[in-house]
PDB file of N, CA and C in Angstrom:
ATOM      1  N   UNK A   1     125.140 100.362  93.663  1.00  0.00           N
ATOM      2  CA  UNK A   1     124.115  99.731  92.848  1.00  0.00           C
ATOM      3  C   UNK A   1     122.783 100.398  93.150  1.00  0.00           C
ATOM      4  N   UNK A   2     121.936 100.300  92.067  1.00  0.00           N
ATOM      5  CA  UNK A   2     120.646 101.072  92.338  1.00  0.00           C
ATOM      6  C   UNK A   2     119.708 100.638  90.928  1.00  0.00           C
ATOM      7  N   UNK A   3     118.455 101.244  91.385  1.00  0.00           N
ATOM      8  CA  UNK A   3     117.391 100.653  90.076  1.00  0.00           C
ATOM      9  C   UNK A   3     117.302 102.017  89.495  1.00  0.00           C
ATOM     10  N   UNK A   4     115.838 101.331  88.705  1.00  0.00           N
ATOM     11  CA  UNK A   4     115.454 102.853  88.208  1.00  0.00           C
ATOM     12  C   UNK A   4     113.593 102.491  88.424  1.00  0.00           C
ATOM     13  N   UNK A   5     112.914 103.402  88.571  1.00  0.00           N
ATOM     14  CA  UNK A   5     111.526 103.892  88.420  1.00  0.00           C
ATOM     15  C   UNK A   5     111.454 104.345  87.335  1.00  0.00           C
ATOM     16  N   UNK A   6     110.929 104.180  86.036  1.00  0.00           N
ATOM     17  CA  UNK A   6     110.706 104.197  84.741  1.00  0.00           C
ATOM     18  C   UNK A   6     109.088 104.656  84.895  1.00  0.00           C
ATOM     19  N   UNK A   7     108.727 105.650  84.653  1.00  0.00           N
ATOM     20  CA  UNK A   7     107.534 106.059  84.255  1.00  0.00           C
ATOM     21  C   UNK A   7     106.900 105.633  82.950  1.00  0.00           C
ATOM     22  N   UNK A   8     105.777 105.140  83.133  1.00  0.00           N
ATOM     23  CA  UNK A   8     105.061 104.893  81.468  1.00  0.00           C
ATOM     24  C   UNK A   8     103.566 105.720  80.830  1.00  0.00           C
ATOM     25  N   UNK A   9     103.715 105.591  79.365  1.00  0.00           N
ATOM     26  CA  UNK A   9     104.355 104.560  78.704  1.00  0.00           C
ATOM     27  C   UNK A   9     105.690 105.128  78.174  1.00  0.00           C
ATOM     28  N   UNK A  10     106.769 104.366  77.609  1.00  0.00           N
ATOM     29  CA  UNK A  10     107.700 104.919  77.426  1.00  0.00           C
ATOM     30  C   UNK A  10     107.744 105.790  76.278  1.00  0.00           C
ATOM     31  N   UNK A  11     108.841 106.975  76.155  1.00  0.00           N
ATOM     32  CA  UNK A  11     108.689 107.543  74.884  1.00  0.00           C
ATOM     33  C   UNK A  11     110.366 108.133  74.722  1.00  0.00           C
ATOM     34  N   UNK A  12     110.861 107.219  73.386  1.00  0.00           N
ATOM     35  CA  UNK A  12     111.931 107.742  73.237  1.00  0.00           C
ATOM     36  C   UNK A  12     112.453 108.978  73.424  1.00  0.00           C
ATOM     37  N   UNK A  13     113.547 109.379  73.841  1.00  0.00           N
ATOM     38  CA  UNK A  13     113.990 110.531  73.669  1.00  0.00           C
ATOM     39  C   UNK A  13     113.570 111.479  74.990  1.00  0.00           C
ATOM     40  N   UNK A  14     112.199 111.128  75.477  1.00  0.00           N
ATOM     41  CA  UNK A  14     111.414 111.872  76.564  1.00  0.00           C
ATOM     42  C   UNK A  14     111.717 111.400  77.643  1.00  0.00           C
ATOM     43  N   UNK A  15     111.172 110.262  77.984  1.00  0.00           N
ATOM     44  CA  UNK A  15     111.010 109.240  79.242  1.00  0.00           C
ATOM     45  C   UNK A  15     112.096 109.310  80.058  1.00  0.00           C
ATOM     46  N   UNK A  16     112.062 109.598  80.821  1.00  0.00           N
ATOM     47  CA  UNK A  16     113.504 109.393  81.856  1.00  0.00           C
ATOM     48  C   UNK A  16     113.376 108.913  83.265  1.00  0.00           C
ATOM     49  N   UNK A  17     114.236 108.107  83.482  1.00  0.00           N
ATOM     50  CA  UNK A  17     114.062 107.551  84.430  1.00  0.00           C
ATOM     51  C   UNK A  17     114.279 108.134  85.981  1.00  0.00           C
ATOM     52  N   UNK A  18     114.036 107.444  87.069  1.00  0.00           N
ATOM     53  CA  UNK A  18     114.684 107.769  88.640  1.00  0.00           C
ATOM     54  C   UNK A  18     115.200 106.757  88.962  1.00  0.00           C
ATOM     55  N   UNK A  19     116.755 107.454  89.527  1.00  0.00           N
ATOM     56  CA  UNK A  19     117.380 105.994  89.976  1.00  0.00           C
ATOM     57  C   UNK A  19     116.379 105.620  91.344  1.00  0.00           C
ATOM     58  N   UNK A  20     116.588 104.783  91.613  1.00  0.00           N
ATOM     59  CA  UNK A  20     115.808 104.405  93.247  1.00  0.00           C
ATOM     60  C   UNK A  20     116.701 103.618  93.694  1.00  0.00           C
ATOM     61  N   UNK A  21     117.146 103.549  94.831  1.00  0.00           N
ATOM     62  CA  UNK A  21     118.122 102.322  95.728  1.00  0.00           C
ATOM     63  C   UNK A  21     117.642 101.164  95.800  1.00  0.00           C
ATOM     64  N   UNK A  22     118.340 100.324  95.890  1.00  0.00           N
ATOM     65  CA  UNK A  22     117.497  98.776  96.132  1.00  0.00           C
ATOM     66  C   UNK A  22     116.760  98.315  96.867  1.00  0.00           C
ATOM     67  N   UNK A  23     117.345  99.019  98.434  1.00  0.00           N
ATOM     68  CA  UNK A  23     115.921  98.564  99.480  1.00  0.00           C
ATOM     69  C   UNK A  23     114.983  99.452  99.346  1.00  0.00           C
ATOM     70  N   UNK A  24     114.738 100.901  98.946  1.00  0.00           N
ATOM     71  CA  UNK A  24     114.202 101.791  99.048  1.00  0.00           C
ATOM     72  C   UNK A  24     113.065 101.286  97.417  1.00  0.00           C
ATOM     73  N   UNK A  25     113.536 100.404  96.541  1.00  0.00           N
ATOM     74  CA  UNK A  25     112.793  99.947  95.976  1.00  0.00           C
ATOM     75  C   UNK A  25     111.751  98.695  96.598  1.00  0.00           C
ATOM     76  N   UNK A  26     112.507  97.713  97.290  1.00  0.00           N
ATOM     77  CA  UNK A  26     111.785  96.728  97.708  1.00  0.00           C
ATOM     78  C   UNK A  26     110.178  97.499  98.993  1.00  0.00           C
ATOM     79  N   UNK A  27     110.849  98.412  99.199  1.00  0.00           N
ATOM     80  CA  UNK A  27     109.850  98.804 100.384  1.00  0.00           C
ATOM     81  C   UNK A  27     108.736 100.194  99.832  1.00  0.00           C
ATOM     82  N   UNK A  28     109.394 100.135  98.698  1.00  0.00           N
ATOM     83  CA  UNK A  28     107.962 101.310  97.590  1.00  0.00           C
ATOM     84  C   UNK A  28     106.962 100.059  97.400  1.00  0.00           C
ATOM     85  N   UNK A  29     107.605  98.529  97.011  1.00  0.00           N
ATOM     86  CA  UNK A  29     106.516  97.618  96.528  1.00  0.00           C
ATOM     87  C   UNK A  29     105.801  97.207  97.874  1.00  0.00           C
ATOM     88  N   UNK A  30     106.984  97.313  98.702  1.00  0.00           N
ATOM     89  CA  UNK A  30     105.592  96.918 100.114  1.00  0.00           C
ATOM     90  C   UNK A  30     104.780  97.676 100.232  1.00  0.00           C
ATOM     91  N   UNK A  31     104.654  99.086 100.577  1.00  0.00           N
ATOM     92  CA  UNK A  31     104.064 100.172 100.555  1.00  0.00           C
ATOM     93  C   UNK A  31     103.113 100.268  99.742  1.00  0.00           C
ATOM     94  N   UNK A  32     103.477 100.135  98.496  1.00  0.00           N
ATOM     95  CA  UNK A  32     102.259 100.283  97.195  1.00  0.00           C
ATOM     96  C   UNK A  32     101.700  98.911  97.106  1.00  0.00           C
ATOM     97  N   UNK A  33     101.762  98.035  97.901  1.00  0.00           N
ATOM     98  CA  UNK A  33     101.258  96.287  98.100  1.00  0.00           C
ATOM     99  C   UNK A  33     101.050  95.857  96.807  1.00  0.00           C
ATOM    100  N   UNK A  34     102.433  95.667  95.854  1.00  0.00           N
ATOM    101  CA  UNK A  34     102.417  95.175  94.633  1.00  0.00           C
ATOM    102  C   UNK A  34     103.373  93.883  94.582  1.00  0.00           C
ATOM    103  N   UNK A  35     102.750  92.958  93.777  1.00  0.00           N
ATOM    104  CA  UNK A  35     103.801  91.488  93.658  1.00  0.00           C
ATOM    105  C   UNK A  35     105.351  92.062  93.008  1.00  0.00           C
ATOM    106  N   UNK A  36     106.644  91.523  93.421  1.00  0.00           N
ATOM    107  CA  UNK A  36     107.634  92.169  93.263  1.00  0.00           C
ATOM    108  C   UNK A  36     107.580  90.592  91.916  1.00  0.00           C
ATOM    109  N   UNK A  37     107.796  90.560  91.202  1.00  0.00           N
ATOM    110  CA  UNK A  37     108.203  89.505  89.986  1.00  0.00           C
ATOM    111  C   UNK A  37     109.428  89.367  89.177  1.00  0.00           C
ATOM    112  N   UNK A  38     109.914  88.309  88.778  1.00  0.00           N
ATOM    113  CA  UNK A  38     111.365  88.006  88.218  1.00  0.00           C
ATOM    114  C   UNK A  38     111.175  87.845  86.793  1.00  0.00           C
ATOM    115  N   UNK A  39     112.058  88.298  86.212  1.00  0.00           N
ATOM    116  CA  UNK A  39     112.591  88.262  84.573  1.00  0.00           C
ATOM    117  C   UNK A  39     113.400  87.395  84.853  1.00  0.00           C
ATOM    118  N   UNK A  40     113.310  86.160  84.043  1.00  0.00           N
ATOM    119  CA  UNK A  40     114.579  85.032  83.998  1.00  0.00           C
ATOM    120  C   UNK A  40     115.353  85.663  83.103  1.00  0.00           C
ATOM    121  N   UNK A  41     115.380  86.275  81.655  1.00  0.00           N
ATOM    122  CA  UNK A  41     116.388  87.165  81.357  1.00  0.00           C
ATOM    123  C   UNK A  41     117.245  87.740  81.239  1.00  0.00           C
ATOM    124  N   UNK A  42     116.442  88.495  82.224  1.00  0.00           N
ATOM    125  CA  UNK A  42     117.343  89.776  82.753  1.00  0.00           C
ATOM    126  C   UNK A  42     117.892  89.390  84.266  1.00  0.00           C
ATOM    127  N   UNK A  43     117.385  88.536  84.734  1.00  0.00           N
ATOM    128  CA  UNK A  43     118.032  88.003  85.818  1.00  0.00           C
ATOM    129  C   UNK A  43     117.562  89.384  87.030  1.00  0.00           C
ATOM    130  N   UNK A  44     116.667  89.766  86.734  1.00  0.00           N
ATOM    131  CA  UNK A  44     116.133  91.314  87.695  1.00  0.00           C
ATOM    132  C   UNK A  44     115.069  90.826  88.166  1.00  0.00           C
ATOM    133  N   UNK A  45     114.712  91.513  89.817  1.00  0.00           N
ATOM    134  CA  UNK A  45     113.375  91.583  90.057  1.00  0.00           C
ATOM    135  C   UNK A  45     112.375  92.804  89.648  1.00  0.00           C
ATOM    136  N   UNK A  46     111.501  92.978  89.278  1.00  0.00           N
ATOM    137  CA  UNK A  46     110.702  94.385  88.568  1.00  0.00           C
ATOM    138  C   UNK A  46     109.415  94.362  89.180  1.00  0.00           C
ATOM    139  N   UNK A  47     108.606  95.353  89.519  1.00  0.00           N
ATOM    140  CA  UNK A  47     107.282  95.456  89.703  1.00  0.00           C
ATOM    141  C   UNK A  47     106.951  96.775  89.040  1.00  0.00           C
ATOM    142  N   UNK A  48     105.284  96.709  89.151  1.00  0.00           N
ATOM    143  CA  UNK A  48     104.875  97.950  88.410  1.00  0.00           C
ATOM    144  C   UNK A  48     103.435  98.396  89.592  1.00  0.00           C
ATOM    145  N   UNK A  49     103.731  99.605  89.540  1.00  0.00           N
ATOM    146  CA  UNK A  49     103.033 100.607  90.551  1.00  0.00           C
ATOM    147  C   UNK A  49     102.056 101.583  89.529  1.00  0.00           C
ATOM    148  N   UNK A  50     100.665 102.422  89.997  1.00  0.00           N
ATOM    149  CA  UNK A  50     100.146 103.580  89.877  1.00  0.00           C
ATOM    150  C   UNK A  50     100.138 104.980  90.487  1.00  0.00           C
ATOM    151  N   UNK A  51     100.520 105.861  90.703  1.00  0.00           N
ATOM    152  CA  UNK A  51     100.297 107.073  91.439  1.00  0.00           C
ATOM    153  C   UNK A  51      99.904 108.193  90.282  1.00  0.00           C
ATOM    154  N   UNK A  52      98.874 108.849  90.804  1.00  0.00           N
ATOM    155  CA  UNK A  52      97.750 109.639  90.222  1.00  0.00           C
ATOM    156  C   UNK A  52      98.022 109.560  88.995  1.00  0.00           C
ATOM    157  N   UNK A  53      97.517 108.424  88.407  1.00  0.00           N
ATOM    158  CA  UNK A  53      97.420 108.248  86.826  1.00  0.00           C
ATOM    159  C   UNK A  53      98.631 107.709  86.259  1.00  0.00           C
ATOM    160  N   UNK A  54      99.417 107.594  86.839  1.00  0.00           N
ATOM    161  CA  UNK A  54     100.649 107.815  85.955  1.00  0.00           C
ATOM    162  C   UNK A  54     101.248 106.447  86.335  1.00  0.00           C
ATOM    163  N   UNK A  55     101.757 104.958  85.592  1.00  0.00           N
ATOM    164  CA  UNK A  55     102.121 103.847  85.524  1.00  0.00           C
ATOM    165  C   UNK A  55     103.380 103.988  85.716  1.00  0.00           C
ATOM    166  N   UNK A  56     103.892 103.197  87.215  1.00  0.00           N
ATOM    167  CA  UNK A  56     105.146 103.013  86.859  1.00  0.00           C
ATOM    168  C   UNK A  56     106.065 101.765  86.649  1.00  0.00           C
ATOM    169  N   UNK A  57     107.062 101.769  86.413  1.00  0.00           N
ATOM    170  CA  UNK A  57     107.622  99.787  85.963  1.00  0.00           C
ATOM    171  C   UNK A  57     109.586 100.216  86.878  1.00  0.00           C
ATOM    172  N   UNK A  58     109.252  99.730  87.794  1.00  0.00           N
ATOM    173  CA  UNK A  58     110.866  99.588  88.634  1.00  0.00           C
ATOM    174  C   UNK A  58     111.234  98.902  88.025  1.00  0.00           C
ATOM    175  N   UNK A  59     112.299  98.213  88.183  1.00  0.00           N
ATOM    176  CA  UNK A  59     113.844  97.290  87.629  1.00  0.00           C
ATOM    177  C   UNK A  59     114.985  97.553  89.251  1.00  0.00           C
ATOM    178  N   UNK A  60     114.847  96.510  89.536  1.00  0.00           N
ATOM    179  CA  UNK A  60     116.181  96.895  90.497  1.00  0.00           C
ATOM    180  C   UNK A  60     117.746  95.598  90.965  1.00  0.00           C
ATOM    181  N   UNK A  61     118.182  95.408  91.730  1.00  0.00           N
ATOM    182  CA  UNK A  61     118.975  94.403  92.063  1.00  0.00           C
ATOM    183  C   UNK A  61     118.277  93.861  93.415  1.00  0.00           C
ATOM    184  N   UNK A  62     119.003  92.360  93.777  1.00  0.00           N
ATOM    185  CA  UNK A  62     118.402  92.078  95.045  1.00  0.00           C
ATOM    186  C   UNK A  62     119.586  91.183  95.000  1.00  0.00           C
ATOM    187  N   UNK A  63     120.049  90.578  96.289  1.00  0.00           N
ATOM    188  CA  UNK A  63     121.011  89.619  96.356  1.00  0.00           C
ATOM    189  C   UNK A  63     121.085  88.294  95.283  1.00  0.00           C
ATOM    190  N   UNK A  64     119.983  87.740  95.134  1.00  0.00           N
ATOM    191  CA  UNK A  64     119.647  86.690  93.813  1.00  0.00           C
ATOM    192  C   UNK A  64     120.030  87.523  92.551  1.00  0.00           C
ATOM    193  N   UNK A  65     119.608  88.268  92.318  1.00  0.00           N
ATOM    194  CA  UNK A  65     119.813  89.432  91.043  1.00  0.00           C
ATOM    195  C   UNK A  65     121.565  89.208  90.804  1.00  0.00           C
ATOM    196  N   UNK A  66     122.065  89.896  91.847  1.00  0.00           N
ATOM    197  CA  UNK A  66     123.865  90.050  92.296  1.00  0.00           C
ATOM    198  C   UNK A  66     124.344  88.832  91.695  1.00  0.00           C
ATOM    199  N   UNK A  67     123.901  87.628  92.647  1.00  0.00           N
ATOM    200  CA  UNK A  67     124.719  86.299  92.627  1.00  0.00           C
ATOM    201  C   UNK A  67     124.471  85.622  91.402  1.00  0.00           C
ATOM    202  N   UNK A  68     123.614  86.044  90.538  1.00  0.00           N
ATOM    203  CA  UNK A  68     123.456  85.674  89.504  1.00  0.00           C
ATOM    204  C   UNK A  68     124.559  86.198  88.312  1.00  0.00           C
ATOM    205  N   UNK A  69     123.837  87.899  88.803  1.00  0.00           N
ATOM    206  CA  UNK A  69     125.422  88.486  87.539  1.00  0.00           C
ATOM    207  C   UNK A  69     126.681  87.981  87.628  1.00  0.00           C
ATOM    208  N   UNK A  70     126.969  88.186  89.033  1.00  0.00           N
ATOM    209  CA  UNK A  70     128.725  88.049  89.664  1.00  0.00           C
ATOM    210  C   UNK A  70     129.349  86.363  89.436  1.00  0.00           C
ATOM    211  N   UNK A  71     127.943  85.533  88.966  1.00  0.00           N
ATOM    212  CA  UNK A  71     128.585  84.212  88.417  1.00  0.00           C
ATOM    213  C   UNK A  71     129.408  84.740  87.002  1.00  0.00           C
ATOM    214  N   UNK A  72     128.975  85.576  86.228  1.00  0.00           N
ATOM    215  CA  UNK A  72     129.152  85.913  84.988  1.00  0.00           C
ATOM    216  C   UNK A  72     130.649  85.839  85.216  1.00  0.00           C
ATOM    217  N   UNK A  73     131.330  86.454  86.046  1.00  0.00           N
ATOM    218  CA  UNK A  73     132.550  86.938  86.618  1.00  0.00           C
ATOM    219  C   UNK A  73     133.545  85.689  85.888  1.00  0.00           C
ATOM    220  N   UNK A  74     132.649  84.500  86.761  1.00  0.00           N
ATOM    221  CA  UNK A  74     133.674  83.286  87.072  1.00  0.00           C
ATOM    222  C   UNK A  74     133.366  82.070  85.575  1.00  0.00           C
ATOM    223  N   UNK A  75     132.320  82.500  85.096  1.00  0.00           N
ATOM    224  CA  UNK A  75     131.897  81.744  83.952  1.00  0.00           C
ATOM    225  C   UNK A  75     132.760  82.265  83.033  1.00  0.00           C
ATOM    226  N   UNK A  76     132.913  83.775  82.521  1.00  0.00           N
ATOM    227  CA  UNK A  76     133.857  83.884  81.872  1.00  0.00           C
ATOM    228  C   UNK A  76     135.379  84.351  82.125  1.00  0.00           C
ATOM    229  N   UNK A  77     136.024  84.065  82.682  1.00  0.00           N
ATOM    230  CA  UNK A  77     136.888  84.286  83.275  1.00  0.00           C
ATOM    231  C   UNK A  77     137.589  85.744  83.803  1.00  0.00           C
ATOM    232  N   UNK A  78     136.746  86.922  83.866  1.00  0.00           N
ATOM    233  CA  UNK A  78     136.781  87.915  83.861  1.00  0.00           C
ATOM    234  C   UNK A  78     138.007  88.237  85.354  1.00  0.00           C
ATOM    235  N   UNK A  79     138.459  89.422  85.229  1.00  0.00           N
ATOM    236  CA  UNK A  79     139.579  89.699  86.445  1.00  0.00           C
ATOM    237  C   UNK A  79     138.735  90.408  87.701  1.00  0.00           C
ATOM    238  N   UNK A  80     137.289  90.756  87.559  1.00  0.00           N
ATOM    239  CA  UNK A  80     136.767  91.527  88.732  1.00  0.00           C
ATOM    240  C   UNK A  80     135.494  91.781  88.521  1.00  0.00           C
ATOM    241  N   UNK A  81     135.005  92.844  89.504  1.00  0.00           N
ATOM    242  CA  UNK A  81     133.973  93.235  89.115  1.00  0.00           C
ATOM    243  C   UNK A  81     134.217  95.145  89.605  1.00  0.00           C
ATOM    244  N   UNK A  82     133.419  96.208  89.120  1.00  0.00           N
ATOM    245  CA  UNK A  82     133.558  97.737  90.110  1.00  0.00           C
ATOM    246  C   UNK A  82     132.113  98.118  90.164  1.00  0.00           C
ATOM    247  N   UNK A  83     132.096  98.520  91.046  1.00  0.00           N
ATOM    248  CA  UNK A  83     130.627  98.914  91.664  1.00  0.00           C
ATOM    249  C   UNK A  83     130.567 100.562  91.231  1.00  0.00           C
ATOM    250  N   UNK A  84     129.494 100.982  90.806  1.00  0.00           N
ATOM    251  CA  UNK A  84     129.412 102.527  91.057  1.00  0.00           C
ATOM    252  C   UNK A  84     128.695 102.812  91.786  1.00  0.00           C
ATOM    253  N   UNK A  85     128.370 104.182  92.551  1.00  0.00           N
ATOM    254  CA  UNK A  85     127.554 104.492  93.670  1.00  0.00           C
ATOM    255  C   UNK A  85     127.445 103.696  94.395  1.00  0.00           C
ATOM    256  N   UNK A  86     128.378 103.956  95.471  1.00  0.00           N
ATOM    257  CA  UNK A  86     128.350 102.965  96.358  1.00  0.00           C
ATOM    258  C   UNK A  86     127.653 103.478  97.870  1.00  0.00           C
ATOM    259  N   UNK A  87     126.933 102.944  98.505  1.00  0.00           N
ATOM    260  CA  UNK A  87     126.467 103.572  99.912  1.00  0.00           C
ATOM    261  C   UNK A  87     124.774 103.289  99.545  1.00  0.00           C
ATOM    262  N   UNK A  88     124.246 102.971  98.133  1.00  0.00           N
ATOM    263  CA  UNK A  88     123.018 102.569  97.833  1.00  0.00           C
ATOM    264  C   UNK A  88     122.685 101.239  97.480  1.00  0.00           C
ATOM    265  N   UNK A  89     124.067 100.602  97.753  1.00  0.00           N
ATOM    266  CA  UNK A  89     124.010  98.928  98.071  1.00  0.00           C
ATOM    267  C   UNK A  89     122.844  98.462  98.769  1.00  0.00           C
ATOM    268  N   UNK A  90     122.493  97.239  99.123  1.00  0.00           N
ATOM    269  CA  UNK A  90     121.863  96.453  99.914  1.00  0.00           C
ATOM    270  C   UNK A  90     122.866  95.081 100.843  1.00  0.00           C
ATOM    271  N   UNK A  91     122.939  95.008 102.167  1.00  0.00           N
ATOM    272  CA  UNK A  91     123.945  94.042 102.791  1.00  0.00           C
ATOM    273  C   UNK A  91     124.355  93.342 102.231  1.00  0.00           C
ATOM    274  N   UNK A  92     123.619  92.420 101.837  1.00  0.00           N
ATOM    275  CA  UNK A  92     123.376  91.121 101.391  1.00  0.00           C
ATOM    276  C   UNK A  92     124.648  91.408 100.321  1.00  0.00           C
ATOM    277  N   UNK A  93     125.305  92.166  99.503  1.00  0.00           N
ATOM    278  CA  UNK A  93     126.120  92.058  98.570  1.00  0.00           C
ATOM    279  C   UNK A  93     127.518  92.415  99.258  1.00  0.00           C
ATOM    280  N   UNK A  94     127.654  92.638  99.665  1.00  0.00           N
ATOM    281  CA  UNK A  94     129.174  92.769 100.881  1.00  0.00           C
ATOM    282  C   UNK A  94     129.358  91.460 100.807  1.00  0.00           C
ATOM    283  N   UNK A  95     128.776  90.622 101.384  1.00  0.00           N
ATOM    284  CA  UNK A  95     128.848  89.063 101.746  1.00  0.00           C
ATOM    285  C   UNK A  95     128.909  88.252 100.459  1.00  0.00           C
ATOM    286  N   UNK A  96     128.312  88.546  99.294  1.00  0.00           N
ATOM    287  CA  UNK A  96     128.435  87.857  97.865  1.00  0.00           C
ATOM    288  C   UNK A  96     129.675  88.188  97.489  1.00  0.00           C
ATOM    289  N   UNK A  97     130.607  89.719  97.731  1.00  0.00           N
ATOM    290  CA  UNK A  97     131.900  89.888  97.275  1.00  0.00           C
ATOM    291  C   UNK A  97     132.804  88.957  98.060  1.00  0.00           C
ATOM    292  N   UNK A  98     132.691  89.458  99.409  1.00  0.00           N
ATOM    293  CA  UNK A  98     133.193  88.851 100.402  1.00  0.00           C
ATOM    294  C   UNK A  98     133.747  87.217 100.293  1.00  0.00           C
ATOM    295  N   UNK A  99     132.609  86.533  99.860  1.00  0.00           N
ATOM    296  CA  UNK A  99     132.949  85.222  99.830  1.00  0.00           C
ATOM    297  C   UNK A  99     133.641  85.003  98.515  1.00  0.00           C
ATOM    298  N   UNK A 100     133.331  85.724  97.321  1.00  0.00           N
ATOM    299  CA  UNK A 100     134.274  85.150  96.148  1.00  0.00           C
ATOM    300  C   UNK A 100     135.438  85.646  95.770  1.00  0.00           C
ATOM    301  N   UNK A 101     135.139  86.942  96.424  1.00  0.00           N
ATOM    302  CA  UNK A 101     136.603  87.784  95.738  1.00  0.00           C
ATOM    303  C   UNK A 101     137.235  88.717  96.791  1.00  0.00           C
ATOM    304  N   UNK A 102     138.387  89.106  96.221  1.00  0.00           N
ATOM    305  CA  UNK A 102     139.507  89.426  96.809  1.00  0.00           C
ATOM    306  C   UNK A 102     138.789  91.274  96.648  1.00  0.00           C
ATOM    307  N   UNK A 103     138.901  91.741  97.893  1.00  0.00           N
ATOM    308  CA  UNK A 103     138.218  93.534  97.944  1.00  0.00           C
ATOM    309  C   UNK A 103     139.103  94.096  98.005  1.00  0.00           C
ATOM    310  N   UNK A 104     139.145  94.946  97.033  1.00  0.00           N
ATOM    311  CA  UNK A 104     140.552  96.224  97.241  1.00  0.00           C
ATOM    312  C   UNK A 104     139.723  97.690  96.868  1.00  0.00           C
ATOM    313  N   UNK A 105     139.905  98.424  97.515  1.00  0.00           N
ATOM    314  CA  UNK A 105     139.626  99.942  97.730  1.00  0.00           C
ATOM    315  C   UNK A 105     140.860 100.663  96.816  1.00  0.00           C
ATOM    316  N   UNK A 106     140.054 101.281  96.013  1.00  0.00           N
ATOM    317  CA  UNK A 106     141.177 102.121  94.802  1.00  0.00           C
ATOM    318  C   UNK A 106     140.846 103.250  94.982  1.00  0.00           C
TER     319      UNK A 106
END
């Protein structure tokens, strides 16, 4: 799991994003001493940063973020969940699988 750093303003076709890891996001907002804020929505935490001129708008996961989607799982009766890129996790989601579901390595 991982975010992205979205540079602004956006422009179709142009704009491209950076993935960023999840803690490695939470600790750009400490660093850049910006309020980290929630989309009820999107069920994401997001903040937005400056560096030399240039606006940026993160999006990332956080354990609340997780336990929110991974209800989706059980609300609709879905058979699982698969992670991509794995090793850019944050702890805290080992323990959200852990407790609901059954882990198998494929």
């Amino acid at each position: 799991m991982y975010g992205y750093d979205w540079p602004l303003p956006y422009v179709k076709g142009r704009t491209r994003a950076a993935s960023i890891a999840n803690n490695d996001a939470q600790n750009l907002a400490i660093a850049e001493r910006v309020p980290v804020e929630w989309d009820l929505r999107a069920a994401s935490p997001h903040f937005t940063y400056e560096t030399v001129g240039t606006k940026h708008e993160v999006w990332f996961d956080d354990a609340l973020s997780a336990a929110v989607k991974l209800s989706i799982v059980d609300a609709y009766g879905l058979r699982g969940v698969s992670l991509w890129v794995l090793g850019n996790e944050f702890p805290q989601l080992w323990y959200l699988l852990k407790d609901g579901y059954k882990l198998e390595k494929k």
